[in-house]
N, C-alpha and C. Protein backbone atom coordinates (compact mmCIF):
# COMPACT_ATOMS: atom_id res chain seq x y z
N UNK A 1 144.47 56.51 226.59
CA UNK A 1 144.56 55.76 225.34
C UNK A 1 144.19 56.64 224.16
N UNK A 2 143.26 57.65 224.56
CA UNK A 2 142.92 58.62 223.39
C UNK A 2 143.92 59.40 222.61
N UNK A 3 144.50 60.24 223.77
CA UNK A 3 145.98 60.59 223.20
C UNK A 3 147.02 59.77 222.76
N UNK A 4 147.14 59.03 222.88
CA UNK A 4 147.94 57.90 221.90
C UNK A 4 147.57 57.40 220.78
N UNK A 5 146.05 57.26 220.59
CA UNK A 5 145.54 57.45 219.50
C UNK A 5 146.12 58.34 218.76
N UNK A 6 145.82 59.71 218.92
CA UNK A 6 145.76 60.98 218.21
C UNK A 6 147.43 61.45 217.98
N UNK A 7 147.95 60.87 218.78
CA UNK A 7 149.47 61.47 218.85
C UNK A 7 150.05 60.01 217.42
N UNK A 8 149.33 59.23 217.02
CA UNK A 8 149.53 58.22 216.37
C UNK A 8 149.03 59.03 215.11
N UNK A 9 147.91 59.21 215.25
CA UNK A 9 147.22 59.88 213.92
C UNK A 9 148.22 60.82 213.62
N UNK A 10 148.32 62.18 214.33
CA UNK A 10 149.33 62.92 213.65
C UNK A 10 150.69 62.47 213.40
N UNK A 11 151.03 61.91 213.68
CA UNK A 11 152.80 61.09 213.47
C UNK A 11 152.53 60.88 212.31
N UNK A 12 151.29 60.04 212.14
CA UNK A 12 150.89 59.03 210.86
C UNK A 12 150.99 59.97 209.33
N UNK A 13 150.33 61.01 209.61
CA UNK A 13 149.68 62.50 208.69
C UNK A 13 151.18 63.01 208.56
N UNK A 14 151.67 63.39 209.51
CA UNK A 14 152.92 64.23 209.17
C UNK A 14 154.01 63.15 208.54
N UNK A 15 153.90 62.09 208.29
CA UNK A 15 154.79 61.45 208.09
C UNK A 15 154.79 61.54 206.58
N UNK A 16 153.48 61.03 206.27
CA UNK A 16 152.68 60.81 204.81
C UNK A 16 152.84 62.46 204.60
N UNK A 17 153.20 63.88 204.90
CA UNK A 17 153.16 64.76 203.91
C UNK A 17 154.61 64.92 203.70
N UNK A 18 155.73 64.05 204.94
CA UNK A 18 156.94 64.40 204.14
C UNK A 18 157.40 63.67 202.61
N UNK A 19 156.70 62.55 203.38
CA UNK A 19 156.74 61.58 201.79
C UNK A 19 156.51 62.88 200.55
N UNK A 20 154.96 62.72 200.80
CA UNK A 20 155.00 63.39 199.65
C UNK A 20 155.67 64.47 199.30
N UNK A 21 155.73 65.15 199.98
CA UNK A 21 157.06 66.43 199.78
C UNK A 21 158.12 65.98 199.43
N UNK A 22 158.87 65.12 199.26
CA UNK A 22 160.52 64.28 199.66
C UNK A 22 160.14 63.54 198.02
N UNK A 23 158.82 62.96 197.70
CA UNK A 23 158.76 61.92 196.67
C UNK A 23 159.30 62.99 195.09
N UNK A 24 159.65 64.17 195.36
CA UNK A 24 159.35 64.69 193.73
C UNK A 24 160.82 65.93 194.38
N UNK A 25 162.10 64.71 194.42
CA UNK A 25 163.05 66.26 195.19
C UNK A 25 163.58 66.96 193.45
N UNK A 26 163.94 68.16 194.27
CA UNK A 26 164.30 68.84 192.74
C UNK A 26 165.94 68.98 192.76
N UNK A 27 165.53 68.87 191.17
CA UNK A 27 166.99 68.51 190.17
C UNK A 27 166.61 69.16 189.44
N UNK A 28 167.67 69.46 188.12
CA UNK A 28 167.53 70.09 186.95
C UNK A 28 168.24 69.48 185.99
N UNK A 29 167.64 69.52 184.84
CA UNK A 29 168.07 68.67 183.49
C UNK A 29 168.73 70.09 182.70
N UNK A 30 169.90 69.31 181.70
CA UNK A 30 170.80 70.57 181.13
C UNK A 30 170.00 70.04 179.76
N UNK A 31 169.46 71.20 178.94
CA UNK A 31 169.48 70.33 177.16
C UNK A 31 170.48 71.27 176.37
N UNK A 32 171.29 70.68 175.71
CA UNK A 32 172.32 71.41 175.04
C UNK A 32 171.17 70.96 173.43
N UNK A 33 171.67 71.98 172.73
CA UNK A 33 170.77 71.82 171.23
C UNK A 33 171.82 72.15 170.41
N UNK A 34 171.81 71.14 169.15
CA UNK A 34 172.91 71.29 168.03
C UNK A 34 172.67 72.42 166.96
N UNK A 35 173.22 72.63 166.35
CA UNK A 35 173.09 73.90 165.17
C UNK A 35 172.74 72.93 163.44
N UNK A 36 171.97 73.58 162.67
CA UNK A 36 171.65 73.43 161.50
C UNK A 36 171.75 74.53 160.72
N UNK A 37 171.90 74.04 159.18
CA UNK A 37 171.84 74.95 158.36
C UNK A 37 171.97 74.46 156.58
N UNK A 38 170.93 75.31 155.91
CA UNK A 38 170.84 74.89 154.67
C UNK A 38 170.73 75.72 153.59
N UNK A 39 171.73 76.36 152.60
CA UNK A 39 171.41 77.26 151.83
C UNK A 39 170.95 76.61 150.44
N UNK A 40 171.03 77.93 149.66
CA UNK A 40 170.14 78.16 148.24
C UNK A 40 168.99 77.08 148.21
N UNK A 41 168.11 77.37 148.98
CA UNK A 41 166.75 76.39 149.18
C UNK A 41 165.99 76.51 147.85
N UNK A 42 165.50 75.55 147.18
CA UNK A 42 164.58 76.00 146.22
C UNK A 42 165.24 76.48 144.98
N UNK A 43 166.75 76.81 145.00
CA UNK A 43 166.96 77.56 143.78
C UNK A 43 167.32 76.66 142.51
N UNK A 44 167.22 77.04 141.53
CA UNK A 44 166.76 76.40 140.46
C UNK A 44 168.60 76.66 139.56
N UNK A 45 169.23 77.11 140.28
CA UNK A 45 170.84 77.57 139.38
C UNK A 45 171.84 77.70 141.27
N UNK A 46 172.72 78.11 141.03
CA UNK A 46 173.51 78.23 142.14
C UNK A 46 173.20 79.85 142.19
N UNK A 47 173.03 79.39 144.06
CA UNK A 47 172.52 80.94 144.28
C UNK A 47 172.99 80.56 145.88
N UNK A 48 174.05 81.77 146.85
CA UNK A 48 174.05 81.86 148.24
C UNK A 48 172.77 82.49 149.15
N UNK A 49 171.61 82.42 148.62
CA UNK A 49 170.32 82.97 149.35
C UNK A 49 169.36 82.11 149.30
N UNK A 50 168.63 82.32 150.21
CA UNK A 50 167.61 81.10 150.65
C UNK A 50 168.36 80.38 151.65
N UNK A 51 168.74 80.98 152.84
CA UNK A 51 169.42 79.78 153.67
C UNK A 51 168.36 80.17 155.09
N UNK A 52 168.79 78.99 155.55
CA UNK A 52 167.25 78.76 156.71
C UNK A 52 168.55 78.27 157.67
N UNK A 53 169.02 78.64 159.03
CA UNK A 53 169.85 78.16 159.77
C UNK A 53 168.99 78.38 161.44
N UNK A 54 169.58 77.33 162.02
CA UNK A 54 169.11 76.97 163.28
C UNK A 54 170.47 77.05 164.20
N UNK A 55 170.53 77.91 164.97
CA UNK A 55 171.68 78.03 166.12
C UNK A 55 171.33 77.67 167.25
N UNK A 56 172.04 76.37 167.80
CA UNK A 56 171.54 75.86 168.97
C UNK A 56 172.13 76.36 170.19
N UNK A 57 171.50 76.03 171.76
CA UNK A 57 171.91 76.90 172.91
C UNK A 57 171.48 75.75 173.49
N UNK A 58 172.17 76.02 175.10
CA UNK A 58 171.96 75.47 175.94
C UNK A 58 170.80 75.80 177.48
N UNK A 59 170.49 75.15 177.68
CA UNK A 59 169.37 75.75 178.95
C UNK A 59 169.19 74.39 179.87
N UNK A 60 168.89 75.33 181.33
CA UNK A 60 168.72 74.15 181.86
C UNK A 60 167.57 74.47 182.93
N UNK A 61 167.03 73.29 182.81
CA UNK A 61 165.48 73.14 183.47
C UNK A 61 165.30 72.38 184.57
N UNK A 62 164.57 73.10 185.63
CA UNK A 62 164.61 72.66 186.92
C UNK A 62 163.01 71.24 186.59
N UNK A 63 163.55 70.22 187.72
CA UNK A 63 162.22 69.15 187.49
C UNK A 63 161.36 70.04 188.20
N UNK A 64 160.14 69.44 187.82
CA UNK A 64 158.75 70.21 187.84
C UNK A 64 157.18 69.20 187.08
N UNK A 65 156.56 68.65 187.88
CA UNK A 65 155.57 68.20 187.28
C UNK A 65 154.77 69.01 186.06
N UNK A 66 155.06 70.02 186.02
CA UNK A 66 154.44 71.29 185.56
C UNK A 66 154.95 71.34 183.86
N UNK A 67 154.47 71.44 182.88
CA UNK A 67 155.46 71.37 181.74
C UNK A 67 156.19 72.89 181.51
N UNK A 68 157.12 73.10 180.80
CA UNK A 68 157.54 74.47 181.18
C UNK A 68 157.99 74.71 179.84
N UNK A 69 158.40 76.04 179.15
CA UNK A 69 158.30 76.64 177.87
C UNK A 69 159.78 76.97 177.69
N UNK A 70 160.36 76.80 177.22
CA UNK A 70 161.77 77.36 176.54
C UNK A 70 162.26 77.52 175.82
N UNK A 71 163.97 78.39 175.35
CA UNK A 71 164.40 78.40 173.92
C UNK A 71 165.56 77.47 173.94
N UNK A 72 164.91 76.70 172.80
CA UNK A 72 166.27 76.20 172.42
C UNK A 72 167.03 76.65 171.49
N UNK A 73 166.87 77.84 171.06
CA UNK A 73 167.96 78.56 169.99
C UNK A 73 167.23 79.45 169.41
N UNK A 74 168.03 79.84 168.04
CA UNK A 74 167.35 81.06 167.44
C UNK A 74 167.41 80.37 165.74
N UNK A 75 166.23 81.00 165.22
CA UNK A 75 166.49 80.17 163.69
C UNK A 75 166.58 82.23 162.74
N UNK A 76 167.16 81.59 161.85
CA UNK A 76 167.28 83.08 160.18
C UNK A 76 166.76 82.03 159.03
N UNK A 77 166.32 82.84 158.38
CA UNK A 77 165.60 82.42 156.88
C UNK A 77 165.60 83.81 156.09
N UNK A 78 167.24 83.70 155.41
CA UNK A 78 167.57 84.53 154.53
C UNK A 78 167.25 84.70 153.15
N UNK A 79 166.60 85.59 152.36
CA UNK A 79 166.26 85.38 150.88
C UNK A 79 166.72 86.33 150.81
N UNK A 80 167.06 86.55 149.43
CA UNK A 80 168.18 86.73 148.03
C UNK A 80 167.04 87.38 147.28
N UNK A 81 167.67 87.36 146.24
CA UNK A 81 166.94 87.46 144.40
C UNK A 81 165.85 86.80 145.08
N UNK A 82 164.46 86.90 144.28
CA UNK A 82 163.69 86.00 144.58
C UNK A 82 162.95 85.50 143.09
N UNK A 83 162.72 84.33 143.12
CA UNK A 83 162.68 83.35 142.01
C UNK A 83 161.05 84.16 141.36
N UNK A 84 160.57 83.99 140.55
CA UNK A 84 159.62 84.63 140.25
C UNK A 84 158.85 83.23 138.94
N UNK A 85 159.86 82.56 138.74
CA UNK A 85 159.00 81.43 137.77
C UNK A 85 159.57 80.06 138.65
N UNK A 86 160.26 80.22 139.51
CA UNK A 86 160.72 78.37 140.25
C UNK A 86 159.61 77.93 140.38
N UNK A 87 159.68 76.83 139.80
CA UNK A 87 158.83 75.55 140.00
C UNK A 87 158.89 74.73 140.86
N UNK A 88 160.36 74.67 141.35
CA UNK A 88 160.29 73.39 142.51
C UNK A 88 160.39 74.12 144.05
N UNK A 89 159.55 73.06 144.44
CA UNK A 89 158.65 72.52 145.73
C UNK A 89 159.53 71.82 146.94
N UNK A 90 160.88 71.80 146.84
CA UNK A 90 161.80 71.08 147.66
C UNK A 90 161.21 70.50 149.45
N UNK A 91 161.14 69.64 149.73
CA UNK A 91 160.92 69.47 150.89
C UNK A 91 162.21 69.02 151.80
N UNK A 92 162.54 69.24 153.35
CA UNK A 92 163.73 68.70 153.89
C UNK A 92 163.35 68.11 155.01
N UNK A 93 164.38 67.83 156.17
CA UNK A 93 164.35 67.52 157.38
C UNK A 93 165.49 67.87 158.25
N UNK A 94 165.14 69.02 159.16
CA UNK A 94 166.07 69.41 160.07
C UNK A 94 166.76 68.27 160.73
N UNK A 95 167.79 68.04 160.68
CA UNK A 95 167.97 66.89 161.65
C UNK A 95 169.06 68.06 162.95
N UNK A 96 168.38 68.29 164.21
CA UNK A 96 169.19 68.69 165.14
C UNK A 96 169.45 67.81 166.15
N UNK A 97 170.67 67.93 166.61
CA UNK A 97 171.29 67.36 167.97
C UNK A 97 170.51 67.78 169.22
N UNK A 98 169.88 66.90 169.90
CA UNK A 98 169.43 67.66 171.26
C UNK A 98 170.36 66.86 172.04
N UNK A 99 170.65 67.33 173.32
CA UNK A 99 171.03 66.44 174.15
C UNK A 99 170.91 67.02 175.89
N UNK A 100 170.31 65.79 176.17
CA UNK A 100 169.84 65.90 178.05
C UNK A 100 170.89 64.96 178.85
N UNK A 101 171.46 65.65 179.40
CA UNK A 101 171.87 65.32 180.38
C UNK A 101 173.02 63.49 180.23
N UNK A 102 173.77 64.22 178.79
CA UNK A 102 174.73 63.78 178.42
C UNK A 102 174.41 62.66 177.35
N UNK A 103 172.59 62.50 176.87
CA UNK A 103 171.97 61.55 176.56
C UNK A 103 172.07 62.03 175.04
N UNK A 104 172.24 61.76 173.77
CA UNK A 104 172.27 62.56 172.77
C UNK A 104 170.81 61.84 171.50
N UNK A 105 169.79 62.79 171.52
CA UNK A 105 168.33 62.29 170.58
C UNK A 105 168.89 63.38 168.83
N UNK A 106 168.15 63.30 168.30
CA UNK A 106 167.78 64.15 166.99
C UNK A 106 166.09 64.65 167.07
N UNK A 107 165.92 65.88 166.91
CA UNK A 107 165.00 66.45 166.88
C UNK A 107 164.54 66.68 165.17
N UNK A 108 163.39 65.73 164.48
CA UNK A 108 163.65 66.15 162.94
C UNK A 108 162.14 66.97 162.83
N UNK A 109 163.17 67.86 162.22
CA UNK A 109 161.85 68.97 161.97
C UNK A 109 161.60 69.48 160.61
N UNK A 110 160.57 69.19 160.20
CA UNK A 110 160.63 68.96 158.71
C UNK A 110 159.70 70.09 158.04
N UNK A 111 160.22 70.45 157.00
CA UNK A 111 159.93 71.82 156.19
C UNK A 111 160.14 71.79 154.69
N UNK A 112 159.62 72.58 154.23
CA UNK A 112 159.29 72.46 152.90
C UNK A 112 159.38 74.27 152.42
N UNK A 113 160.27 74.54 151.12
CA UNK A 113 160.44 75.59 150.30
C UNK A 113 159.22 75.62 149.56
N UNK A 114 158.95 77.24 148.91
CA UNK A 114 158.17 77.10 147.83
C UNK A 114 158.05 78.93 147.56
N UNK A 115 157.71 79.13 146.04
CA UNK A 115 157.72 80.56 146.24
C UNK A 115 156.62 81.03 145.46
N UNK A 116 156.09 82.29 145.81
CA UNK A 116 155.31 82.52 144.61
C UNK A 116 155.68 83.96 144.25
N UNK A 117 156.50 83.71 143.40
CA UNK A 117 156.96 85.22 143.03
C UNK A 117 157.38 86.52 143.60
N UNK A 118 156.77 87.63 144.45
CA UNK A 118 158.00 88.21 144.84
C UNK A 118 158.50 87.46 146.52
N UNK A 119 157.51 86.24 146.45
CA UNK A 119 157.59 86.37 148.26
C UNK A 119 157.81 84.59 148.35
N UNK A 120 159.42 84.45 149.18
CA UNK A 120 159.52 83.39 149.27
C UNK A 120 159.17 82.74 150.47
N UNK A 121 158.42 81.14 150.89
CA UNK A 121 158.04 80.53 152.02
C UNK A 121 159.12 79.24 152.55
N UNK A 122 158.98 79.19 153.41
CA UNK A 122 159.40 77.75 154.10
C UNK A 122 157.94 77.79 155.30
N UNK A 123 157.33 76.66 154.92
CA UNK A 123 156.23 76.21 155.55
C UNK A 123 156.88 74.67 156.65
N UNK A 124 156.84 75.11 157.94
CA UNK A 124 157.43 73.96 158.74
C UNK A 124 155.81 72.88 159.46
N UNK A 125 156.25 71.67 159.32
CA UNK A 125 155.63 70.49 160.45
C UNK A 125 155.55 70.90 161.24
N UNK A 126 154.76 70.11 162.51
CA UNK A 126 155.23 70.46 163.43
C UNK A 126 156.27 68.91 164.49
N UNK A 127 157.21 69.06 164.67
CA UNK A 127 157.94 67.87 165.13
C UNK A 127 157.78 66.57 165.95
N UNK A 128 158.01 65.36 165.96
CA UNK A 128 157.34 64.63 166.92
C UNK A 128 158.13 64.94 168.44
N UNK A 129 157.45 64.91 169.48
CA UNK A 129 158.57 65.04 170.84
C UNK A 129 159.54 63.79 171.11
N UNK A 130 160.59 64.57 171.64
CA UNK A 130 161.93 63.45 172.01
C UNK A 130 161.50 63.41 173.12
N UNK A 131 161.99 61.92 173.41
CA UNK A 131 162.02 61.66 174.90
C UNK A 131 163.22 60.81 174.86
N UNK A 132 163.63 61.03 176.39
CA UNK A 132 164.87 61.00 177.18
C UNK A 132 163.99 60.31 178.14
N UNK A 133 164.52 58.35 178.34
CA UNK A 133 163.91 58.11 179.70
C UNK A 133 165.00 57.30 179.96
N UNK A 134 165.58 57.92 181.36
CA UNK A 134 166.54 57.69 182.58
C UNK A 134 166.36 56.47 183.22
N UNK A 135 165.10 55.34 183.01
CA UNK A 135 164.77 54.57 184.27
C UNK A 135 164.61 55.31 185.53
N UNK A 136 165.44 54.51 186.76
CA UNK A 136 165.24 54.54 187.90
C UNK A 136 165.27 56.44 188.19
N UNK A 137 165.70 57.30 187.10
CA UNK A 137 165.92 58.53 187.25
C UNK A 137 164.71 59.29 186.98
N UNK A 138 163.51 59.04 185.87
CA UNK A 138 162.86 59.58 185.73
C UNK A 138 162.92 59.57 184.04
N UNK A 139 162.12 60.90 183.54
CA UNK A 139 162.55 60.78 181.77
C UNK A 139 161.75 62.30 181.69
N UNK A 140 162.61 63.06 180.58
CA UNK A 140 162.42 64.18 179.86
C UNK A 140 161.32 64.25 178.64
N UNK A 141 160.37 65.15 178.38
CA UNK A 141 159.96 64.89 176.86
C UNK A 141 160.14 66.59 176.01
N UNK A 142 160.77 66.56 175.35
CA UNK A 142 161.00 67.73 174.61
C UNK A 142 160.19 67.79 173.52
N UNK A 143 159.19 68.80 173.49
CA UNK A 143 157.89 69.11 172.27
C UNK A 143 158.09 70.00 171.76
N UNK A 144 159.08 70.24 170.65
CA UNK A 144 159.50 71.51 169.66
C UNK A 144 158.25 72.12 169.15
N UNK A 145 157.85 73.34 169.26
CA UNK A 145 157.18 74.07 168.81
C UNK A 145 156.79 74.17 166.81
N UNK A 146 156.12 74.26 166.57
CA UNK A 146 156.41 74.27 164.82
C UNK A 146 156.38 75.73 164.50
N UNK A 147 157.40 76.06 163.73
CA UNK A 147 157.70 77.41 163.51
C UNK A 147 156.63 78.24 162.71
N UNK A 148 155.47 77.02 162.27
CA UNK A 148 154.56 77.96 161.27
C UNK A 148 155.08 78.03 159.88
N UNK A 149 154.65 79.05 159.02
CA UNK A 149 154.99 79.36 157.60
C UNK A 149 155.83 80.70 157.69
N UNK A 150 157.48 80.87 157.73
CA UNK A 150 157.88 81.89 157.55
C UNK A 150 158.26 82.36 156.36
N UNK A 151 157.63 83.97 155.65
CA UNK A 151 157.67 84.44 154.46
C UNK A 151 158.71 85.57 154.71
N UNK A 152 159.38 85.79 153.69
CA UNK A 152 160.33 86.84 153.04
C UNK A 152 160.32 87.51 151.95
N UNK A 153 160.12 88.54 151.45
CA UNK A 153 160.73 89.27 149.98
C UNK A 153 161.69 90.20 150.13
N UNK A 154 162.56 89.61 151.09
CA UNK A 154 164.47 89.73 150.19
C UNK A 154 164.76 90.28 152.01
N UNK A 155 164.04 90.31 153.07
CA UNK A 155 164.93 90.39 154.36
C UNK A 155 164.90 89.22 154.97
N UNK A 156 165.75 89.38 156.17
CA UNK A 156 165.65 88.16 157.05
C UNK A 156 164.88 87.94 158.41
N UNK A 157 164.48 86.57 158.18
CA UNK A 157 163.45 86.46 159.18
C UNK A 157 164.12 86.06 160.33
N UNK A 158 163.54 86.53 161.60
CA UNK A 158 164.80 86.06 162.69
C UNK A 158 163.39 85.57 163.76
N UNK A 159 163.80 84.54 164.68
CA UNK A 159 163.42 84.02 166.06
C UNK A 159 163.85 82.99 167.00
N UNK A 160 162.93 82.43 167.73
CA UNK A 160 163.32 81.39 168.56
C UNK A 160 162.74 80.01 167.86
N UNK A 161 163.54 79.24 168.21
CA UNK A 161 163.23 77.61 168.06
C UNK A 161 162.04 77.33 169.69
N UNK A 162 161.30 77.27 170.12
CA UNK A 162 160.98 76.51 171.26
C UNK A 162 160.61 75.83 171.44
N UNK A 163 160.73 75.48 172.97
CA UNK A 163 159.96 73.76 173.03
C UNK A 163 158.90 73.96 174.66
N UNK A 164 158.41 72.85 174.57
CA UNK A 164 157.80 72.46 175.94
C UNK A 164 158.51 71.64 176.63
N UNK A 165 159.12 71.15 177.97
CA UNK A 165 160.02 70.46 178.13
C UNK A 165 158.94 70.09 179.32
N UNK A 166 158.75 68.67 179.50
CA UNK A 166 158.20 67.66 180.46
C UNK A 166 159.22 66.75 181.33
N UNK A 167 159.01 66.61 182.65
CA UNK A 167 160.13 66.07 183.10
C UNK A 167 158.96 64.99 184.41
N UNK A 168 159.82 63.85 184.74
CA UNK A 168 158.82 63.48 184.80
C UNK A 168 159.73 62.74 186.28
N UNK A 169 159.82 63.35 187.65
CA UNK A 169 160.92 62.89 188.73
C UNK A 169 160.19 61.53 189.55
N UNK A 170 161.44 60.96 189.47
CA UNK A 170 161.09 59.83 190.11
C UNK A 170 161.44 59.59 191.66
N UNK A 171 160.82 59.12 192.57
CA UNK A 171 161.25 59.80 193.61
C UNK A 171 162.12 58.69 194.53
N UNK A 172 162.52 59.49 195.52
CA UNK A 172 163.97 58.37 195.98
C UNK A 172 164.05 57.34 196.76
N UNK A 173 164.64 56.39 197.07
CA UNK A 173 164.28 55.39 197.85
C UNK A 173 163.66 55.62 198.95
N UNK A 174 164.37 56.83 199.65
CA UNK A 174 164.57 56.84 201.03
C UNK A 174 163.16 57.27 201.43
N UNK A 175 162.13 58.65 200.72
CA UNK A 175 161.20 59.35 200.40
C UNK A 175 159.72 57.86 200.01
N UNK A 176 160.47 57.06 199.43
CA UNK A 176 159.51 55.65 199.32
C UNK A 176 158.79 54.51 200.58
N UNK A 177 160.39 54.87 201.43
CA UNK A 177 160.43 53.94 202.22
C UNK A 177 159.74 55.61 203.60
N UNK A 178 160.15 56.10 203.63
CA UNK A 178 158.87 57.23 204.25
C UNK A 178 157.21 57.05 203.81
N UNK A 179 157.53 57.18 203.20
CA UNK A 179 156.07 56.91 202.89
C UNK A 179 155.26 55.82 202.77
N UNK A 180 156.18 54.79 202.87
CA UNK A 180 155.43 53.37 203.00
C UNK A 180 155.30 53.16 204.35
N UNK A 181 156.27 53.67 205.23
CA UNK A 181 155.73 53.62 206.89
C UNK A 181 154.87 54.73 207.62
N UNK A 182 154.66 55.57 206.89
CA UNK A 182 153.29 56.70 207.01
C UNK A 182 152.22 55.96 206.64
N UNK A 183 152.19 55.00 205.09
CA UNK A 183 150.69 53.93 205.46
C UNK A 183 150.37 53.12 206.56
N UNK A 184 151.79 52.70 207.07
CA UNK A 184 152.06 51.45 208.10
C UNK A 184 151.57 52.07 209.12
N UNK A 185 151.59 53.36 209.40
CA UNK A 185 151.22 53.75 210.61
C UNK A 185 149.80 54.05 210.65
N UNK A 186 149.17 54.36 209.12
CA UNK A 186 147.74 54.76 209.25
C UNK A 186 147.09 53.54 209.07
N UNK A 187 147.54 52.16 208.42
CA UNK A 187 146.68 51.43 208.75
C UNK A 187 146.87 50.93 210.03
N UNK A 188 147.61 50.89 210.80
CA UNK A 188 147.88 50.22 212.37
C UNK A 188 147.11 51.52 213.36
N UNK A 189 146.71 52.60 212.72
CA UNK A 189 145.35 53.02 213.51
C UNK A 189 144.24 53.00 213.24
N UNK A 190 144.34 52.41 212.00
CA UNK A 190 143.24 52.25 211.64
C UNK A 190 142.56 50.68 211.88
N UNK A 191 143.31 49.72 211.99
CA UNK A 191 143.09 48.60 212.61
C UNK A 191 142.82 48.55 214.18
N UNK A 192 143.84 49.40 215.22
CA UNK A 192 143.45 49.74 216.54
C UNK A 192 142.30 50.10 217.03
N UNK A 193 141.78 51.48 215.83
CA UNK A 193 140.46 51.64 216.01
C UNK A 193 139.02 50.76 216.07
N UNK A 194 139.31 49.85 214.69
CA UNK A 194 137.97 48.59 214.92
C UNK A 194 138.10 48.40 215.65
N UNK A 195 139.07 48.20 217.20
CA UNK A 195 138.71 47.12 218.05
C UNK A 195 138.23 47.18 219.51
């Protein structure tokens, strides 16, 4: 009877680690990211400089409890002439296209011009995160990085847009119903045992 015990216990154990192994199977989410762009920022007459553009890309991210770091594109912040008496303070809002997995959000990322003579700024927010939730699938959260304060006197500033991307897998019926008869089996030795 002992070994039937024990041959119960391990059935029970190995059952409960496929669950858990099986509860989180991996997939990968695609985020495609839209493009922005805004010239003569701040300028006080018509002027083609001062443009701040966002080029979006695509990437795709494997699920992962783990949050994970990526690019979603590359941004330029081109200056010109540079204003040396502008007064105005312009503030905007990026509005970009994100989109997961055919799901389409706006990422608004909001920034503000300003200059002080030879050296022009765009000082950025930092964005609220999108989320993408799938239901029975699970849900994405995309946390855009804030670009900081990028300065210029007359080159261009070049980098990445990034984000943190959270994914959050939901696990599958079949992996549920495993694992609900891995309890079934540990409490039915564990009831055998009181007696």
């Amino acid at each position: 009877m002992l070994q039937f015990t024990n041959l119960i216990r391990q059935t029970g154990a190995s059952l409960l680690l496929a669950a858990t192994a099986a509860a989180a199977p991996v997939h990968a989410v695609t985020l495609e990211t839209g493009s922005y762009s805004n010239s003569g920022i701040g300028a006080e007459f018509a002027t083609p400089y001062d443009n701040f553009v966002v080029t979006g890309g695509t990437v795709t991210v494997a699920a992962s409890s783990a949050p994970v770091v990526v690019s979603l594109g590359t941004f330029s912040f081109e200056v010109g002439w540079n204003c040396n008496t502008c007064l105005l303070t312009p503030s905007f809002d990026a509005l970009i296209d994100l989109t997961v997995d055919g799901v389409t959000k706006q990422i608004d990322l909001p920034y503000s011009w300003y200059s002080s003579g030879p050296t022009d700024f765009l000082a950025f927010a930092t964005p609220a995160p999108v989320m993408f939730d799938f239901g029975g699938f699970g849900s994405v959260t995309v946390a855009v990085e804030s670009l900081g304060t990028l300065a210029s006197s007359g080159s261009t500033v070049v980098g990445s847009v990034n984000a943190t991307v959270t994914t959050t897998p939901v696990p599958e019926p079949a992996a549920v119903a495993m694992m609900i008869a891995g309890f079934g089996a540990i409490a039915f030795v564990a009831k055998r045992r009181r007696r």
